[in-house]
N, C-alpha and C. Protein backbone atom coordinates (compact mmCIF):
# COMPACT_ATOMS: atom_id res chain seq x y z
N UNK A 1 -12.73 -9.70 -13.16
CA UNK A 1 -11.50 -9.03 -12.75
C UNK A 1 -11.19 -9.44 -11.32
N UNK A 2 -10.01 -9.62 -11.14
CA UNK A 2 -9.56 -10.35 -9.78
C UNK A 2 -8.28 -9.06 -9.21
N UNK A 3 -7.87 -8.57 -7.96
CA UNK A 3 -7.45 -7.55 -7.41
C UNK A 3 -6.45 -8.68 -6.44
N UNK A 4 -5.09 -8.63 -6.62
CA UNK A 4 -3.75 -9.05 -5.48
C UNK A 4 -3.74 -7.89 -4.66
N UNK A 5 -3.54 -8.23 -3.60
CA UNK A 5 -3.03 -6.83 -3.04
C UNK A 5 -1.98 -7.32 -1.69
N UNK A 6 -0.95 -7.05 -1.76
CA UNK A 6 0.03 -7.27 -0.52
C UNK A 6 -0.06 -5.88 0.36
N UNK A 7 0.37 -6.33 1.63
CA UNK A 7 -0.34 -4.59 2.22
C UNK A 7 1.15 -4.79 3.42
N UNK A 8 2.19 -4.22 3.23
CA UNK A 8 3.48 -3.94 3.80
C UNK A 8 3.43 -3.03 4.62
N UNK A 9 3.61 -3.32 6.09
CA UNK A 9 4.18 -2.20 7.24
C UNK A 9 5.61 -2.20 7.46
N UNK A 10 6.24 -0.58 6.50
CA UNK A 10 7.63 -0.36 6.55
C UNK A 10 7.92 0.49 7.52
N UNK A 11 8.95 0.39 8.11
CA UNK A 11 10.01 1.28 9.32
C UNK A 11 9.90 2.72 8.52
N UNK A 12 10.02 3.86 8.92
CA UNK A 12 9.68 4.71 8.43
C UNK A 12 10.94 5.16 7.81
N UNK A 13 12.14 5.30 8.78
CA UNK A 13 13.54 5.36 8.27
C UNK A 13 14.00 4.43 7.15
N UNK A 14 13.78 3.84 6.76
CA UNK A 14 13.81 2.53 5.46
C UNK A 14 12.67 2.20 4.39
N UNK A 15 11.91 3.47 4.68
CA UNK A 15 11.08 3.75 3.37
C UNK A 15 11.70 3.70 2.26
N UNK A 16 12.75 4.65 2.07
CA UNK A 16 13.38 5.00 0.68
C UNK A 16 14.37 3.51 0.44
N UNK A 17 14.58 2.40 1.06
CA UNK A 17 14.96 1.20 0.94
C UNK A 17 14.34 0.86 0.35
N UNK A 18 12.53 0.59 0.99
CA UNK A 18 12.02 -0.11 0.49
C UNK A 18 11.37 0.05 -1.16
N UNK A 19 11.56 1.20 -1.60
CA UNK A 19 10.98 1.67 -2.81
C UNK A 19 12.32 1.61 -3.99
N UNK A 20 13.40 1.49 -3.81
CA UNK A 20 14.42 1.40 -4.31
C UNK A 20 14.31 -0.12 -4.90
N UNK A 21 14.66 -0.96 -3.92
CA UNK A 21 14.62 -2.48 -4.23
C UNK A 21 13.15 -2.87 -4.96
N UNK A 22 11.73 -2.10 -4.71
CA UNK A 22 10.53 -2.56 -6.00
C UNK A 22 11.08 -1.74 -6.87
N UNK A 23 11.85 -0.57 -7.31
CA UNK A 23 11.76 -0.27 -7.91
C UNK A 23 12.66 -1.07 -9.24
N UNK A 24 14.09 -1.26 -8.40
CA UNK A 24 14.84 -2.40 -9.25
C UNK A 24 14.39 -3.71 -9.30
N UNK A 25 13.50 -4.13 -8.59
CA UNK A 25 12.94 -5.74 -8.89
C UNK A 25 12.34 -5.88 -10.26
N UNK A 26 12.74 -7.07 -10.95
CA UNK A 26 12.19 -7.45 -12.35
C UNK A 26 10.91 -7.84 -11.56
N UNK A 27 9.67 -8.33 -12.07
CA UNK A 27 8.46 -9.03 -12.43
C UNK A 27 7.73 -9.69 -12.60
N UNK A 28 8.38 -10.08 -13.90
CA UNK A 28 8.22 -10.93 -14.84
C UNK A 28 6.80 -11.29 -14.82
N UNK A 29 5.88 -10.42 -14.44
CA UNK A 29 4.65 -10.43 -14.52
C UNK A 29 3.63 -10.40 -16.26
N UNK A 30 4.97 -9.70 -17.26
CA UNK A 30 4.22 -9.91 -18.30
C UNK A 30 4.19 -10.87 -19.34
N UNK A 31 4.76 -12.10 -18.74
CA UNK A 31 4.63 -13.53 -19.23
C UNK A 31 4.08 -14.22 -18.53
N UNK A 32 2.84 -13.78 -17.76
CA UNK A 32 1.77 -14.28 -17.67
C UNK A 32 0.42 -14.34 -19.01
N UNK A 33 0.07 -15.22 -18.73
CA UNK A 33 -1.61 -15.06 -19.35
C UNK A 33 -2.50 -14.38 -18.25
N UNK A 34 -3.06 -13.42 -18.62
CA UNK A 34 -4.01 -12.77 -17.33
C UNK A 34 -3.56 -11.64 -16.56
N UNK A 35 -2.50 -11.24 -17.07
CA UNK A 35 -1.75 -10.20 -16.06
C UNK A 35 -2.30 -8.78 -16.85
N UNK A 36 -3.04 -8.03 -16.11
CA UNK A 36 -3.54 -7.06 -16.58
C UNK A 36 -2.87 -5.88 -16.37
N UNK A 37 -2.26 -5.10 -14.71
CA UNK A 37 -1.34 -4.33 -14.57
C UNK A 37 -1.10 -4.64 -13.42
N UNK A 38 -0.01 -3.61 -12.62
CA UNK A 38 0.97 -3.78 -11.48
C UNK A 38 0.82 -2.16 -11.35
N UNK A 39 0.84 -2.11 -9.56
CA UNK A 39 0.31 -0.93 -9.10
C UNK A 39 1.07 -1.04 -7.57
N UNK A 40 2.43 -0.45 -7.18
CA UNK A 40 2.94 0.10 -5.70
C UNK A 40 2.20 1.16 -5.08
N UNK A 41 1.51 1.17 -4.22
CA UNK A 41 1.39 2.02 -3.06
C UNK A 41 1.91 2.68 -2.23
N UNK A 42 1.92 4.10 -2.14
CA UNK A 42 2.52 4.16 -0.34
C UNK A 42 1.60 5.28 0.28
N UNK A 43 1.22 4.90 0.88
CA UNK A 43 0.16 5.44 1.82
C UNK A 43 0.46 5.87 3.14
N UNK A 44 -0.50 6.80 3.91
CA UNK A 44 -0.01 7.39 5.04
C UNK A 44 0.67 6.40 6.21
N UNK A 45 1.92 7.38 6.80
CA UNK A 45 1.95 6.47 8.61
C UNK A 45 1.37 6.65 9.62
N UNK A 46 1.21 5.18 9.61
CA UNK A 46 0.22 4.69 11.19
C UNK A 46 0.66 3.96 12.28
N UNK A 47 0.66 3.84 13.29
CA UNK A 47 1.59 2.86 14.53
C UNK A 47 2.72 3.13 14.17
N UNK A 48 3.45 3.94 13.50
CA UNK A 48 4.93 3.78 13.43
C UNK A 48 5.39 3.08 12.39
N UNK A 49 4.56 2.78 11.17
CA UNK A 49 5.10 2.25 9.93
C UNK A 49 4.56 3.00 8.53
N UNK A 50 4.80 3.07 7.74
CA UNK A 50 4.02 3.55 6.30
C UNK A 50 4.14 2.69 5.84
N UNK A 51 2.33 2.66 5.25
CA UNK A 51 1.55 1.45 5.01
C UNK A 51 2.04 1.60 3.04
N UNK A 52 2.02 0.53 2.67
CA UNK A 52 2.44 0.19 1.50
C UNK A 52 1.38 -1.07 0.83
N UNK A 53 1.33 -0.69 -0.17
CA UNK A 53 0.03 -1.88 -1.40
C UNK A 53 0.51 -1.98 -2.43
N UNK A 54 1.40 -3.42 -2.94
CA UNK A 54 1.34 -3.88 -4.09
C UNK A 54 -0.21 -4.40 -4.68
N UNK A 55 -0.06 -3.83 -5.74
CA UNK A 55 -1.85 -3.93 -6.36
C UNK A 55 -1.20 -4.39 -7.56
N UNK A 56 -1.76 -5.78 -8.08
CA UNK A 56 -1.91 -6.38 -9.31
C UNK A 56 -3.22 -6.57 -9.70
N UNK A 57 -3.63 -6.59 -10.79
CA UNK A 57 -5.09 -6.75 -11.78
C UNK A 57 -4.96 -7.80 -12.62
N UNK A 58 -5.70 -8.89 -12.17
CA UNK A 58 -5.93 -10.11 -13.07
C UNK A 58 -7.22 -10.16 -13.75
N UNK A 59 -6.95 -11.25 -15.22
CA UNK A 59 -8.38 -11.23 -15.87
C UNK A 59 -9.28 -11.76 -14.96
N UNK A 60 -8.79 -12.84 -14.05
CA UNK A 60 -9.75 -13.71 -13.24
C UNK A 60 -8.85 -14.35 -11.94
N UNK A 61 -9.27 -14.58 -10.99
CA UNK A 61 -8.40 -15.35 -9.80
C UNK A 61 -7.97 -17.17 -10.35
N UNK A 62 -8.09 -17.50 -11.29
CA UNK A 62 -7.21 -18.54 -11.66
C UNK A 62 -6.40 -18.07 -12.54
N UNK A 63 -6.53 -17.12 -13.19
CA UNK A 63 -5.16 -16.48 -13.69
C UNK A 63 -4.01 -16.13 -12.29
N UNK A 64 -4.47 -15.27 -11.60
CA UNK A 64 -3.94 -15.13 -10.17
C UNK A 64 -3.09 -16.34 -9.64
N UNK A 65 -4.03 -17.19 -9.57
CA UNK A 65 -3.49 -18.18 -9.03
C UNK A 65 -2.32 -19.02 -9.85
N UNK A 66 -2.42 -19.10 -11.51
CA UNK A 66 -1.63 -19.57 -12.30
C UNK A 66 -0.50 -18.96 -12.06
N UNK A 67 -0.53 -18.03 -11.95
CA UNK A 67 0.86 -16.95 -11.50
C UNK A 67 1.49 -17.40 -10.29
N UNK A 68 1.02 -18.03 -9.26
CA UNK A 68 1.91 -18.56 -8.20
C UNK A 68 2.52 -19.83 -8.43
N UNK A 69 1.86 -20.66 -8.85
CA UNK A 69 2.07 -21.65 -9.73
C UNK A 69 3.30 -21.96 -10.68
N UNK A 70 3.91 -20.23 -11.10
CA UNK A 70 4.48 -20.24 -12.53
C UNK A 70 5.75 -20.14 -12.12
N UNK A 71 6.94 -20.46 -13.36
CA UNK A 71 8.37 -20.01 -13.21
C UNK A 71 8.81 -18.58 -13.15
N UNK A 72 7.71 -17.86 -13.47
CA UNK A 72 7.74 -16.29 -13.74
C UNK A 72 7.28 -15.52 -12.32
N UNK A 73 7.06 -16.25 -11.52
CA UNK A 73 6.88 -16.25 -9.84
C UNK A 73 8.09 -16.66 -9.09
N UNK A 74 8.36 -17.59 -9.91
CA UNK A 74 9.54 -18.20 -8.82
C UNK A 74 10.90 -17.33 -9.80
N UNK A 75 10.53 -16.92 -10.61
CA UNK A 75 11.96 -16.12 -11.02
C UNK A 75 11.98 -14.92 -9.87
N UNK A 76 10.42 -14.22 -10.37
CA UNK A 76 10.57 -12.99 -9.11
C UNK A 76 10.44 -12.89 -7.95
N UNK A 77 10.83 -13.88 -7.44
CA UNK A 77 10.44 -14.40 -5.72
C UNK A 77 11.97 -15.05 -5.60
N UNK A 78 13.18 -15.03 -6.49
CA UNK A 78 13.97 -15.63 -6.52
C UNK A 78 15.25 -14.67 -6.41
N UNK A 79 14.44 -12.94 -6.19
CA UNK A 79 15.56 -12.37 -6.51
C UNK A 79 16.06 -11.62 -4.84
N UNK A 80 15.58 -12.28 -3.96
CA UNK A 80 16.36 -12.05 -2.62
C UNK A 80 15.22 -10.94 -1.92
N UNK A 81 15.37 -11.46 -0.76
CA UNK A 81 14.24 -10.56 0.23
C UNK A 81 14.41 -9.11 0.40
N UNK A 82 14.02 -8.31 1.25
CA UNK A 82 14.62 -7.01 1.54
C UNK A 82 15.51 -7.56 2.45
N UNK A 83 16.14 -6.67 3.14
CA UNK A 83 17.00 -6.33 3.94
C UNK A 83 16.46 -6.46 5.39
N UNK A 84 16.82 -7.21 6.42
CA UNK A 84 16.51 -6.99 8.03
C UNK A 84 15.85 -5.78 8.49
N UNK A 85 14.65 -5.57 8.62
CA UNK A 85 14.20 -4.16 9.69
C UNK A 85 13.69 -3.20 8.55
N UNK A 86 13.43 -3.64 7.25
CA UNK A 86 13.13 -2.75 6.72
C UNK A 86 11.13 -2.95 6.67
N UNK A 87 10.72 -3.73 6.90
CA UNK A 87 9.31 -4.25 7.29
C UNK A 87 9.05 -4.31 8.45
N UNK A 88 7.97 -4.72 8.99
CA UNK A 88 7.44 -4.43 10.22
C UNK A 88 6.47 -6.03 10.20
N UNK A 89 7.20 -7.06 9.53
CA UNK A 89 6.49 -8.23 9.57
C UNK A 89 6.42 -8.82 7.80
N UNK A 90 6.10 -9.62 7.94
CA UNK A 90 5.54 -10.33 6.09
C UNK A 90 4.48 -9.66 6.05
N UNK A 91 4.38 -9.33 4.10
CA UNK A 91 3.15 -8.87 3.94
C UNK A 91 1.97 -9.59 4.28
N UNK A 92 0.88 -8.55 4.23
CA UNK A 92 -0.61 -9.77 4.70
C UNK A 92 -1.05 -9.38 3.01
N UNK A 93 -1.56 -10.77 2.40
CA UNK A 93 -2.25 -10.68 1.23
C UNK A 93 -3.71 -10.16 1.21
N UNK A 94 -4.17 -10.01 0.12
CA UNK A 94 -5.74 -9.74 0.47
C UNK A 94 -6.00 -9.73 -1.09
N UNK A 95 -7.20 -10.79 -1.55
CA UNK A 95 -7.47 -10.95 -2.78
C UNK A 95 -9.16 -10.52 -2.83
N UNK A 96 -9.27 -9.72 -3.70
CA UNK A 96 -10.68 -8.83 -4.38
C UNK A 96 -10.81 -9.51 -5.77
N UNK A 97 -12.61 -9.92 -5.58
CA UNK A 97 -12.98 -10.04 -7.15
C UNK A 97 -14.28 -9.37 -7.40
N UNK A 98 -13.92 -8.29 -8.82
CA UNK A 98 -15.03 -7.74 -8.89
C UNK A 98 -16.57 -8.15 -8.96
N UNK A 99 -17.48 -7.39 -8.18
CA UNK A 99 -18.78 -7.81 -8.63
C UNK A 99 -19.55 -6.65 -9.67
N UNK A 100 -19.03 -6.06 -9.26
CA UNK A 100 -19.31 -4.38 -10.48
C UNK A 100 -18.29 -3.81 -10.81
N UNK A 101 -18.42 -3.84 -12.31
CA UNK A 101 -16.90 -2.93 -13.14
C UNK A 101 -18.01 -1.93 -14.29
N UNK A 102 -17.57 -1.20 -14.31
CA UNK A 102 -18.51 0.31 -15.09
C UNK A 102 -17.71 0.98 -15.74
């Protein structure tokens, strides 16, 4: 099992922006091979932003990786950024692979 995780510092006033636009964003995550689920975060504010985690679950990190790779990436990477000021920078990625699942 392989863990995506994007980790977003949003403006606090443009929270409800930012959950609007994942919420209308297509995916297209389930024409992958390997795509196990999709998981938004929003977590407490810190420095002046609320911290946010897109969490995806792959069978394995070359599935992961096939997915950047794919047209089903570039469809959903194709559908326009947020809006100016609603982040606090690009997400920072951070990829987990399990060593214990129970």
């Amino acid at each position: 099992m392989y863990l995506a995780m994007n980790h977003f510092r949003v403006t606090p006033d443009r929270a409800a922006d930012f959950e609007t636009a994942w919420r209308e964003r297509e995916t297209f995550l389930d024409e992958v091979p390997g795509f196990v689920s999709f998981h938004m975060l929003r977590g407490p504010e810190e420095d002046g932003a609320v911290l946010y985690a897109s969490h995806t679950v792959w069978d394995s990190e070359d599935a992961f990786v096939a997915w950047t790779k794919s047209e089903a990436f570039r469809k959903a990477h194709a559908q326009g950024r947020l809006p100016s000021g609603v982040t606090n920078g690009p997400p920072k990625l951070y990829g987990w692979t399990a060593f214990l699942d129970r």
